[in-house]
C-alpha atoms as a PDB file:
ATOM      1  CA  UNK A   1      86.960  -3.135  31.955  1.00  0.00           C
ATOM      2  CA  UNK A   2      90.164  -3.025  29.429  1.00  0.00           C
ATOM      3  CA  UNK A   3      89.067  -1.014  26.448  1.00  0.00           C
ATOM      4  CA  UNK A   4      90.801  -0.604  23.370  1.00  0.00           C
ATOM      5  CA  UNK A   5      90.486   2.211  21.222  1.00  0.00           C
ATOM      6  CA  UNK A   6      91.415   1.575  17.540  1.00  0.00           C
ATOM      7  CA  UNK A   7      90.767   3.042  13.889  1.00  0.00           C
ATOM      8  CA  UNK A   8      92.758   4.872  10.994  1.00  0.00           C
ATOM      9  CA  UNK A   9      95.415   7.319  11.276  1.00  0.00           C
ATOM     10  CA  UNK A  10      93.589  10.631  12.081  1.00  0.00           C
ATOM     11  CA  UNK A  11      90.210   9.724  13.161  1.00  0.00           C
ATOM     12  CA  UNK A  12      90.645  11.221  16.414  1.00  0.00           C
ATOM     13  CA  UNK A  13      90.894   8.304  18.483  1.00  0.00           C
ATOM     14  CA  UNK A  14      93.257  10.520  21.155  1.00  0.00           C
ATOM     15  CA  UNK A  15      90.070  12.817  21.522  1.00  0.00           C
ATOM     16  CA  UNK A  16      87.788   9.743  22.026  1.00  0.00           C
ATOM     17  CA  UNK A  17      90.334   8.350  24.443  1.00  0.00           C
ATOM     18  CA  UNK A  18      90.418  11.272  26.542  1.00  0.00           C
ATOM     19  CA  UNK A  19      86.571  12.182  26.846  1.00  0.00           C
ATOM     20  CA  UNK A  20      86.063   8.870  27.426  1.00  0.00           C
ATOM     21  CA  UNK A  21      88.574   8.476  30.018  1.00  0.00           C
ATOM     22  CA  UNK A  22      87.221  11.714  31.563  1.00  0.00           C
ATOM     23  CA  UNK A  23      83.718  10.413  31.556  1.00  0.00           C
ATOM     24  CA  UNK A  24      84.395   7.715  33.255  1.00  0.00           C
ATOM     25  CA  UNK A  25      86.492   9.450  36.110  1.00  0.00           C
ATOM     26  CA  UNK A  26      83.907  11.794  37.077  1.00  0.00           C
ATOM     27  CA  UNK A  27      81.477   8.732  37.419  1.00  0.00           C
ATOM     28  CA  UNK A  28      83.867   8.143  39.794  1.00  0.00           C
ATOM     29  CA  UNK A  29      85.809   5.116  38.176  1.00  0.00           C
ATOM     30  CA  UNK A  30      89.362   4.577  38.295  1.00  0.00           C
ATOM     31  CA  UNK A  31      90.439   5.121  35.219  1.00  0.00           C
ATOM     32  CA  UNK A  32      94.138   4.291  33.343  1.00  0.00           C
ATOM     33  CA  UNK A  33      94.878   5.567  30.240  1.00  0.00           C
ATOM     34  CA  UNK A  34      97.531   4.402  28.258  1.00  0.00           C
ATOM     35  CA  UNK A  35      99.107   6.174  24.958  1.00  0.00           C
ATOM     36  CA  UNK A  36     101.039   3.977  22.722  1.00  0.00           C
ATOM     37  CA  UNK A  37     101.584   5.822  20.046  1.00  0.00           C
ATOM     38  CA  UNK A  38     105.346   6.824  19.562  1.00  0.00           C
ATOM     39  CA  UNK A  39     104.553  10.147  19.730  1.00  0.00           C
ATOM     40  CA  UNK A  40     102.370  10.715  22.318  1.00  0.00           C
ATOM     41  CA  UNK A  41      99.710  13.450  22.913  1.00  0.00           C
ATOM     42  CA  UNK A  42      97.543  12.043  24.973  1.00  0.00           C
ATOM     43  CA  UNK A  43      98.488  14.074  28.279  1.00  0.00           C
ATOM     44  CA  UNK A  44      97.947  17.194  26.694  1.00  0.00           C
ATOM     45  CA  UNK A  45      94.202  16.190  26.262  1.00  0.00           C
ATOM     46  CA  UNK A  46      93.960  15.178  29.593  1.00  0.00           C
ATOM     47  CA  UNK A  47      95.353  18.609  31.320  1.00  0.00           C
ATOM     48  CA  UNK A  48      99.213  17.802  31.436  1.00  0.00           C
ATOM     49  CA  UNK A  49     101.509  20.716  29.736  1.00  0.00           C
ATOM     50  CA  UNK A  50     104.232  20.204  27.090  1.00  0.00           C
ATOM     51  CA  UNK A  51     106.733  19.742  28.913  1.00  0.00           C
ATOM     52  CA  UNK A  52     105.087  17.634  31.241  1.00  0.00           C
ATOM     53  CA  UNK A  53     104.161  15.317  28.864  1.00  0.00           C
ATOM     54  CA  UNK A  54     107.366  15.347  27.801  1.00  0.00           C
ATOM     55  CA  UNK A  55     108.922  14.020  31.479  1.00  0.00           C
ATOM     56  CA  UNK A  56     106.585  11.034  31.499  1.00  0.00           C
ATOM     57  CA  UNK A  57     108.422   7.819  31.843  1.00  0.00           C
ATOM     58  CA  UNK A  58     107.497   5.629  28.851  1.00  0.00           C
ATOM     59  CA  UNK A  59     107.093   1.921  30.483  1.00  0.00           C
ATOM     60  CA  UNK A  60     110.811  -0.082  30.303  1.00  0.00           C
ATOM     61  CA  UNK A  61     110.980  -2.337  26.696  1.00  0.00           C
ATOM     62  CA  UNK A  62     109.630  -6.050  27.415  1.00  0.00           C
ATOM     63  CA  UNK A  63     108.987  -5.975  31.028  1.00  0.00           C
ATOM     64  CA  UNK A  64     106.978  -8.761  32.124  1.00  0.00           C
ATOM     65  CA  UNK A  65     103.975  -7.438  34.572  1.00  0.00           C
ATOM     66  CA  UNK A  66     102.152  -9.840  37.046  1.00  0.00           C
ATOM     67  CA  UNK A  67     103.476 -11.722  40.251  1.00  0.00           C
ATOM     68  CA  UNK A  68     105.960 -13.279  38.420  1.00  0.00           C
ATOM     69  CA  UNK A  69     107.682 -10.743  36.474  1.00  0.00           C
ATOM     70  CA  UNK A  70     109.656  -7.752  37.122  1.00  0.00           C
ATOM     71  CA  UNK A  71     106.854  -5.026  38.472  1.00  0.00           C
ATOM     72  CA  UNK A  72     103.465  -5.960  39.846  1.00  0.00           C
ATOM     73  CA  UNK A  73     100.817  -3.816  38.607  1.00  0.00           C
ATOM     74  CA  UNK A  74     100.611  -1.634  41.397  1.00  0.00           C
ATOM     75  CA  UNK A  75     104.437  -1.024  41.205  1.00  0.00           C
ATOM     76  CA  UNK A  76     103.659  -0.322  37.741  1.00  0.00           C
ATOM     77  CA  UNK A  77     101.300   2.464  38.138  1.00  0.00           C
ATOM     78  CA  UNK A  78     103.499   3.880  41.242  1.00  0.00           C
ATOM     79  CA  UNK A  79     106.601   4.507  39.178  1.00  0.00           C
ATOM     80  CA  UNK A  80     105.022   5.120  35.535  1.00  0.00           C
ATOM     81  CA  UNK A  81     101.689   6.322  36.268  1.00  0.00           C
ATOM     82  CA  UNK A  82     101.173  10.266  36.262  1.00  0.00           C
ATOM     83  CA  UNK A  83      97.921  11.960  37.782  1.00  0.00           C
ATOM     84  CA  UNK A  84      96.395  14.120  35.116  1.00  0.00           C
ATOM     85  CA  UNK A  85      94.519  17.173  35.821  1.00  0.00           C
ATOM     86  CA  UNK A  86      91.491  15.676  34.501  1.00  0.00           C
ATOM     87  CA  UNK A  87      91.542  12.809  36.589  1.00  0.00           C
ATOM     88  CA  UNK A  88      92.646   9.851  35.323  1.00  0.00           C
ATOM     89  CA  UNK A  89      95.886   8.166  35.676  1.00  0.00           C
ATOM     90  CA  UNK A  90      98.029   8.057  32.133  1.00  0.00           C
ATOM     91  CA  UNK A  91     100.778   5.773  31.343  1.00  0.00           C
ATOM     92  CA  UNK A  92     103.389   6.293  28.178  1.00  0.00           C
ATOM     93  CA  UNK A  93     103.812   2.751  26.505  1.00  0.00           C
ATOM     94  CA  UNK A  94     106.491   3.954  24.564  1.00  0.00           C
ATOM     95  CA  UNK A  95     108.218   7.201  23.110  1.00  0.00           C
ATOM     96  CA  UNK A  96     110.788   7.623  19.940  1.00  0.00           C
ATOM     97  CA  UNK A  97     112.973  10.229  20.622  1.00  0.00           C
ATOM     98  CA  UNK A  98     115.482   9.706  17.665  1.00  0.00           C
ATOM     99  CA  UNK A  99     115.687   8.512  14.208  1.00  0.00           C
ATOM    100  CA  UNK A 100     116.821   5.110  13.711  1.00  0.00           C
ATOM    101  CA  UNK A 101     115.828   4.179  17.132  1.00  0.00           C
ATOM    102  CA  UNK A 102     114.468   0.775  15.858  1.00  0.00           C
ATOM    103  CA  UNK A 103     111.132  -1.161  16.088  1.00  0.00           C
ATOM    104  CA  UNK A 104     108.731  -0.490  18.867  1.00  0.00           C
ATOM    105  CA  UNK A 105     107.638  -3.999  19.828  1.00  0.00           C
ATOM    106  CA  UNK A 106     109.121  -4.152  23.207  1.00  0.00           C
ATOM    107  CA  UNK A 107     106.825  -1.229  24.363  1.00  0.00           C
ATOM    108  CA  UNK A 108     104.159  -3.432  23.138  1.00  0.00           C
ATOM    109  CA  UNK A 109     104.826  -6.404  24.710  1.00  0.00           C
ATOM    110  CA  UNK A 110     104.939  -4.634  27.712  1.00  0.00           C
ATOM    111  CA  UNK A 111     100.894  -3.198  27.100  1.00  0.00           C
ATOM    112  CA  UNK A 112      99.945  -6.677  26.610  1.00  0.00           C
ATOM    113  CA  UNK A 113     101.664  -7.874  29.603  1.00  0.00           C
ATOM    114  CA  UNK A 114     100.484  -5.230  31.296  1.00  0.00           C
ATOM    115  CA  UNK A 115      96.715  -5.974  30.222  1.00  0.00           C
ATOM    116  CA  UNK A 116      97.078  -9.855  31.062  1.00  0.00           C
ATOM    117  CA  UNK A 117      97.845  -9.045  34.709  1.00  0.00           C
ATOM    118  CA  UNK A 118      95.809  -8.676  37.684  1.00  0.00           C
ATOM    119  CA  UNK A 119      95.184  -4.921  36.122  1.00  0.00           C
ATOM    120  CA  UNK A 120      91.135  -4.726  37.751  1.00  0.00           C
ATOM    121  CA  UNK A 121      92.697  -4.715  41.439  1.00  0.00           C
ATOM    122  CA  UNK A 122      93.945  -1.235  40.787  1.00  0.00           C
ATOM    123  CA  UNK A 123      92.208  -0.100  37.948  1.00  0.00           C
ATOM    124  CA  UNK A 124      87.570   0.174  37.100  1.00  0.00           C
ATOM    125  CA  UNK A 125      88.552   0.939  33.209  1.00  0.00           C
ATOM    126  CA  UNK A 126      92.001   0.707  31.507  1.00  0.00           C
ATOM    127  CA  UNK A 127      91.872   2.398  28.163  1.00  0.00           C
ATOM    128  CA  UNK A 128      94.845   1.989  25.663  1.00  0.00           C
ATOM    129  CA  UNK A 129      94.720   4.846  23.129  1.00  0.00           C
ATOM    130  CA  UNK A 130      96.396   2.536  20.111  1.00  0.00           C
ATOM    131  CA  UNK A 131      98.420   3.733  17.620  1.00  0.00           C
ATOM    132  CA  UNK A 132      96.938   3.818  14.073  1.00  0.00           C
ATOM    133  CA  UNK A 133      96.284   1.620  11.860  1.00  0.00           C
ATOM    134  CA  UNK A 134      96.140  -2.704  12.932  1.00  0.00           C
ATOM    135  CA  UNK A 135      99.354  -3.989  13.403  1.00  0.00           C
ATOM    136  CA  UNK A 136      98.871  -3.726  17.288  1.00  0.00           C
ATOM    137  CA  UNK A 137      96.823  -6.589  16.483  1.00  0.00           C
ATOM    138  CA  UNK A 138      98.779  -8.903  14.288  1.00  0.00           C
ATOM    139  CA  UNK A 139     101.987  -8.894  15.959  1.00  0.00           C
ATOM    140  CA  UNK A 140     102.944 -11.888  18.068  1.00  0.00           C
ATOM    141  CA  UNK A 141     100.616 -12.385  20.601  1.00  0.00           C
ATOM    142  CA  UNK A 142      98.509  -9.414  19.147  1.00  0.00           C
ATOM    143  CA  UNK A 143      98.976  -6.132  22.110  1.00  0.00           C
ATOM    144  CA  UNK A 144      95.374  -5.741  22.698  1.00  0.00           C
ATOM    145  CA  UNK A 145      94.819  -9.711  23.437  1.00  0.00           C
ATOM    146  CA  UNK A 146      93.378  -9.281  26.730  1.00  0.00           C
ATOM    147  CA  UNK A 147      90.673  -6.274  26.462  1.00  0.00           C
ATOM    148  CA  UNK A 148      87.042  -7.108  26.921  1.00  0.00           C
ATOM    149  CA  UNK A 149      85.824  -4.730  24.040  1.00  0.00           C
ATOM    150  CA  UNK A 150      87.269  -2.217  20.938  1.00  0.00           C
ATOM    151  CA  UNK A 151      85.792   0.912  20.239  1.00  0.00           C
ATOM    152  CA  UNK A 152      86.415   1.383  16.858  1.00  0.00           C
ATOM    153  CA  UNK A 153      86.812   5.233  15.520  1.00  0.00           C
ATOM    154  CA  UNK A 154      86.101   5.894  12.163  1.00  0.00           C
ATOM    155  CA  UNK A 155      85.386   9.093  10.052  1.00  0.00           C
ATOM    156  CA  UNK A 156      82.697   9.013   6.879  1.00  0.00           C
ATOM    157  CA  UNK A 157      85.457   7.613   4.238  1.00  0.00           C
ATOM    158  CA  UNK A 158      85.585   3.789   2.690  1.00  0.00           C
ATOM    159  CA  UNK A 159      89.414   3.711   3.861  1.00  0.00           C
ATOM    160  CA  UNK A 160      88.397   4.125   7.770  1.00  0.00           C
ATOM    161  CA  UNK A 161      85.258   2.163   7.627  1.00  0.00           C
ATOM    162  CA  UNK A 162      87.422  -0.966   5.695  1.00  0.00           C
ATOM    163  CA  UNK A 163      89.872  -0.513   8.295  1.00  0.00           C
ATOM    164  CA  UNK A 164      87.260  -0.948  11.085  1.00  0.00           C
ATOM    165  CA  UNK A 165      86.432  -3.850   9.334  1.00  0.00           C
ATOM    166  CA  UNK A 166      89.878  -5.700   9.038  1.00  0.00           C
ATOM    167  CA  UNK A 167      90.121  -4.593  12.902  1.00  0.00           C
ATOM    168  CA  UNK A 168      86.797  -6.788  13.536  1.00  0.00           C
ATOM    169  CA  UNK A 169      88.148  -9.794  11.812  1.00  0.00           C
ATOM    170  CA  UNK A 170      91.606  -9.880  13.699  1.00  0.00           C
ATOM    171  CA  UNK A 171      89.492  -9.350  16.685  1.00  0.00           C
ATOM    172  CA  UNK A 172      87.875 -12.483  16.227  1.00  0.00           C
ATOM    173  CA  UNK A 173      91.150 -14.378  16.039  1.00  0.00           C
ATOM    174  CA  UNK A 174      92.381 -13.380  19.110  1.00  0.00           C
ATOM    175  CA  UNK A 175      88.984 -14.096  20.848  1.00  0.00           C
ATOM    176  CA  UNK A 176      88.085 -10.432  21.213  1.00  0.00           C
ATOM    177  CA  UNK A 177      84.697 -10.605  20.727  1.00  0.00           C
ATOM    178  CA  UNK A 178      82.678  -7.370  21.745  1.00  0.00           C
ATOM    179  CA  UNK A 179      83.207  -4.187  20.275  1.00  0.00           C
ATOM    180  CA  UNK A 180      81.429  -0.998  19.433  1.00  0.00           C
ATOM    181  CA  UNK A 181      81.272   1.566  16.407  1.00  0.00           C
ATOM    182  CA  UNK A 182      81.921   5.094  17.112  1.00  0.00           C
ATOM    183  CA  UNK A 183      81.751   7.779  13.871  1.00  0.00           C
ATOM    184  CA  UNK A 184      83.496  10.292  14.001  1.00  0.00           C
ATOM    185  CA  UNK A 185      83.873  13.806  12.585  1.00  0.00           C
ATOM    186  CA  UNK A 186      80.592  13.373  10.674  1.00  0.00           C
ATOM    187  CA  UNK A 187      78.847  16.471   9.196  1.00  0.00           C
ATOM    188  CA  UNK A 188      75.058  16.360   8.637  1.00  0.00           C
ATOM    189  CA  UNK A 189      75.273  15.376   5.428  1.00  0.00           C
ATOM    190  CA  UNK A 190      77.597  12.500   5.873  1.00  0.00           C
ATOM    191  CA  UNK A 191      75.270  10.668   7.931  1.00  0.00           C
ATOM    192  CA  UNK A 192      73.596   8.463   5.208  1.00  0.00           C
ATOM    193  CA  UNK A 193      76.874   7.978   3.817  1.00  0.00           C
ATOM    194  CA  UNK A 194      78.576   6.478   6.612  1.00  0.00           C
ATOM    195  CA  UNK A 195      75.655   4.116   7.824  1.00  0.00           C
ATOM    196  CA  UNK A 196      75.761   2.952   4.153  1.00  0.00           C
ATOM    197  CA  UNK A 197      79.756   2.426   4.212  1.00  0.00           C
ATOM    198  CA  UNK A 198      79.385   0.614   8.053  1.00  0.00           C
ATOM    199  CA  UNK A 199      76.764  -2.118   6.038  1.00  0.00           C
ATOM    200  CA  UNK A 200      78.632  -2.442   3.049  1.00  0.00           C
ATOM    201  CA  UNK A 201      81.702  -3.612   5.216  1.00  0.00           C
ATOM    202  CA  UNK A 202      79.586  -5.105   8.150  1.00  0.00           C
ATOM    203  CA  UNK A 203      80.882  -2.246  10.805  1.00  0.00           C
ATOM    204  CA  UNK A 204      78.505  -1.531  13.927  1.00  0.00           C
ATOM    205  CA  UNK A 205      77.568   2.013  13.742  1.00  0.00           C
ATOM    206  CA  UNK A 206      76.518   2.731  17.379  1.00  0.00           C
ATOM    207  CA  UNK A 207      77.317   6.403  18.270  1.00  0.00           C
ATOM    208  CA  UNK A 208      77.599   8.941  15.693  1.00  0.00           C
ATOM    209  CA  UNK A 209      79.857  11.654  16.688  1.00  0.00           C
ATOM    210  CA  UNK A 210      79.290  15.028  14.515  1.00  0.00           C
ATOM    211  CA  UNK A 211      81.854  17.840  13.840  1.00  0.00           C
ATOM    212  CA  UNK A 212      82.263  20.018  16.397  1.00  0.00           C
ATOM    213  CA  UNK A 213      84.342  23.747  16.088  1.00  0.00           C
ATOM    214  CA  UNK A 214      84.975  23.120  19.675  1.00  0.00           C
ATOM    215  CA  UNK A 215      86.684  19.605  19.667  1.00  0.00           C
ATOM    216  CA  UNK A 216      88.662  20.829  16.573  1.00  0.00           C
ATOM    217  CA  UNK A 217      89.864  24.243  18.553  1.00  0.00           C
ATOM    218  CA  UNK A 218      90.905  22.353  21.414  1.00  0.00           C
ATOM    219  CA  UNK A 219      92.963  20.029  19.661  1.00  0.00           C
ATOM    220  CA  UNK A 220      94.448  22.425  18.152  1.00  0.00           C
ATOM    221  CA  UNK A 221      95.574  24.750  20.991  1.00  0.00           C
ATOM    222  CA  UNK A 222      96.426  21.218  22.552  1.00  0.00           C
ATOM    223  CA  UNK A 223      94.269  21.604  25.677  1.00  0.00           C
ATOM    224  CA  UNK A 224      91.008  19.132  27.078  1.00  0.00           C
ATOM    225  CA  UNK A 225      87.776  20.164  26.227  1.00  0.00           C
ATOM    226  CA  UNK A 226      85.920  22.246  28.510  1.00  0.00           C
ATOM    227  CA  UNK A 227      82.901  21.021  30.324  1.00  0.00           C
ATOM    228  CA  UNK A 228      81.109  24.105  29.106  1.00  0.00           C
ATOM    229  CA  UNK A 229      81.732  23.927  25.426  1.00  0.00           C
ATOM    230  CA  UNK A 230      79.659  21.809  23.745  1.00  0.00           C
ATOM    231  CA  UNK A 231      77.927  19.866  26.069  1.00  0.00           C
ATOM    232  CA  UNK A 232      76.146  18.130  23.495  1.00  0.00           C
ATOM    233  CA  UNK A 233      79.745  16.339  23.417  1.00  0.00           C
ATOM    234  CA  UNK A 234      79.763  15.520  26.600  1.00  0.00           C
ATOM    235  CA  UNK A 235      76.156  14.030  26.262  1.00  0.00           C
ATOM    236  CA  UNK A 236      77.541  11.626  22.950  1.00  0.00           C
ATOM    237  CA  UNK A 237      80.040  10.214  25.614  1.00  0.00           C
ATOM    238  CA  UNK A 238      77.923   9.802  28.291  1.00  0.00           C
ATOM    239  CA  UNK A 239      75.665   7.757  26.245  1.00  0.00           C
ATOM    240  CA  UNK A 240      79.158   5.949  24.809  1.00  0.00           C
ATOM    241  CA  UNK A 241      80.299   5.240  28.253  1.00  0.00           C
ATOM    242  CA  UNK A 242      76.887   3.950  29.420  1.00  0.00           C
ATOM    243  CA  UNK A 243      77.330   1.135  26.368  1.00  0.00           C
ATOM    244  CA  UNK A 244      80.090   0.057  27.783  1.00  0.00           C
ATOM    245  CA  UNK A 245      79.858   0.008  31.093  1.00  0.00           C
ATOM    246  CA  UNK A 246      76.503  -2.068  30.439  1.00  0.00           C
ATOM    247  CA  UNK A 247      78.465  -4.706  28.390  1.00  0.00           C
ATOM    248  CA  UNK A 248      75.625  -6.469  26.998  1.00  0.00           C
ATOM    249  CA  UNK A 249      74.964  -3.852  24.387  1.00  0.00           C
ATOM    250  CA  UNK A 250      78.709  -4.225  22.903  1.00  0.00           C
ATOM    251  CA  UNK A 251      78.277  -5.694  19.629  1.00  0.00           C
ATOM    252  CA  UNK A 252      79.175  -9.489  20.231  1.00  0.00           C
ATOM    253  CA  UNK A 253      79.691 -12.172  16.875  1.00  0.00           C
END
């Protein structure tokens, strides 16, 4: 299963990436996880320190994954892949390190390459932790292309919700056609207010994901969540996880 995880700046798809990811792993799954935002954080959610986040190997600039191009899959995850503490494997897609460094696109081209290959031989679940916003989606080709389903993260504003929305209709063109809702964030009075924002824009709301002091505090000391705070958290991904791995219950149109 290649799973995309996609919303506004700030939603906290990098926490939903990582207790998903984690989730999944202790099911037993093999689990990638990819971070392509340009400044990545991911690792530090999923156990790595600082500084090892900072040695991880972003994948080379356009190179072509699969039997016919430079690295097979496995090679792939051999020389870019780190073992987190938490379990699952995490790959860098691509890392700017100075100003002026110029576009990203190569790093990219190599996640959708990387997503069209023979990924499932090596891999139950591939996540890619996207960068914000939905140009991941429009470039050429579009990077997430080849996942089976989005989960799109989305806090209780009309700017994250209408993004969710645009993200469902570029979907569509590329033939993505499954994908599931996830609010996040949401205080108890917010609730009403985002189910009425996710049918005003025709957004799946299929997990509702409240504000938690724990999530929050772990972020920002830059460490994963423990099992043993919150475990109504850890219940909220469970149920998220079993939605996916079921399939059938992805929203399809």
């Amino acid at each position: 299963m290649k799973i995309g995880i996609v919303g506004k700046g700030g939603v906290g798809k990098t926490s939903v990436s990582s207790m998903l990811s984690r989730v999944l792993s202790e099911r037993g799954r093999r689990v990638v996880a990819v971070d392509t935002d340009s400044n990545p954080n991911l690792g530090l959610s999923l156990g790595l320190s600082v500084e090892e986040t900072e040695r991880q190997v972003p994948i080379p600039r356009s190179v072509v994954i699969g039997h016919r191009g430079d690295l097979t899959v496995r090679e792939l995850l051999d020389t870019y892949a780190t073992v987190t503490p938490m379990g699952p494997l995490l790959m860098s897609a691509l890392r700017v390190t100075q100003a002026g460094a110029g576009c990203t696109c190569g790093g990219h081209a190599s996640v959708r390459s990387m997503l069209g290959a023979a990924v499932e031989e090596i891999a139950d679940d591939t996540i890619i932790d996207m960068e914000a916003g939905i140009e991941h989606l429009s470039r050429s080709g579009g990077t997430l292309a080849h996942v089976d389903v989005l989960v799109l993260v989305f806090e209780a504003s009309r700017k994250a919700v209408v993004t969710a929305s645009r993200t469902i209709a570029l979907a569509r063109e590329l033939g993505i056609l499954a994908w599931l809702g996830v609010a996040n964030k949401i205080g108890p009075d917010e609730v009403s207010t985002v189910q009425s924002l996710c049918d005003e824009h025709e957004v799946p709301l299929d997990i509702v994901l409240p504000r938690f002091d724990a999530i929050v505090e772990a972020d920002h000391a830059g460490i994963p969540l423990a099992r043993s705070a919150a475990p109504e958290v850890w219940d909220i991904f469970g149920e998220l996880a079993d939605r996916l791995t079921a399939g059938a219950s992805a929203n399809s149109r």
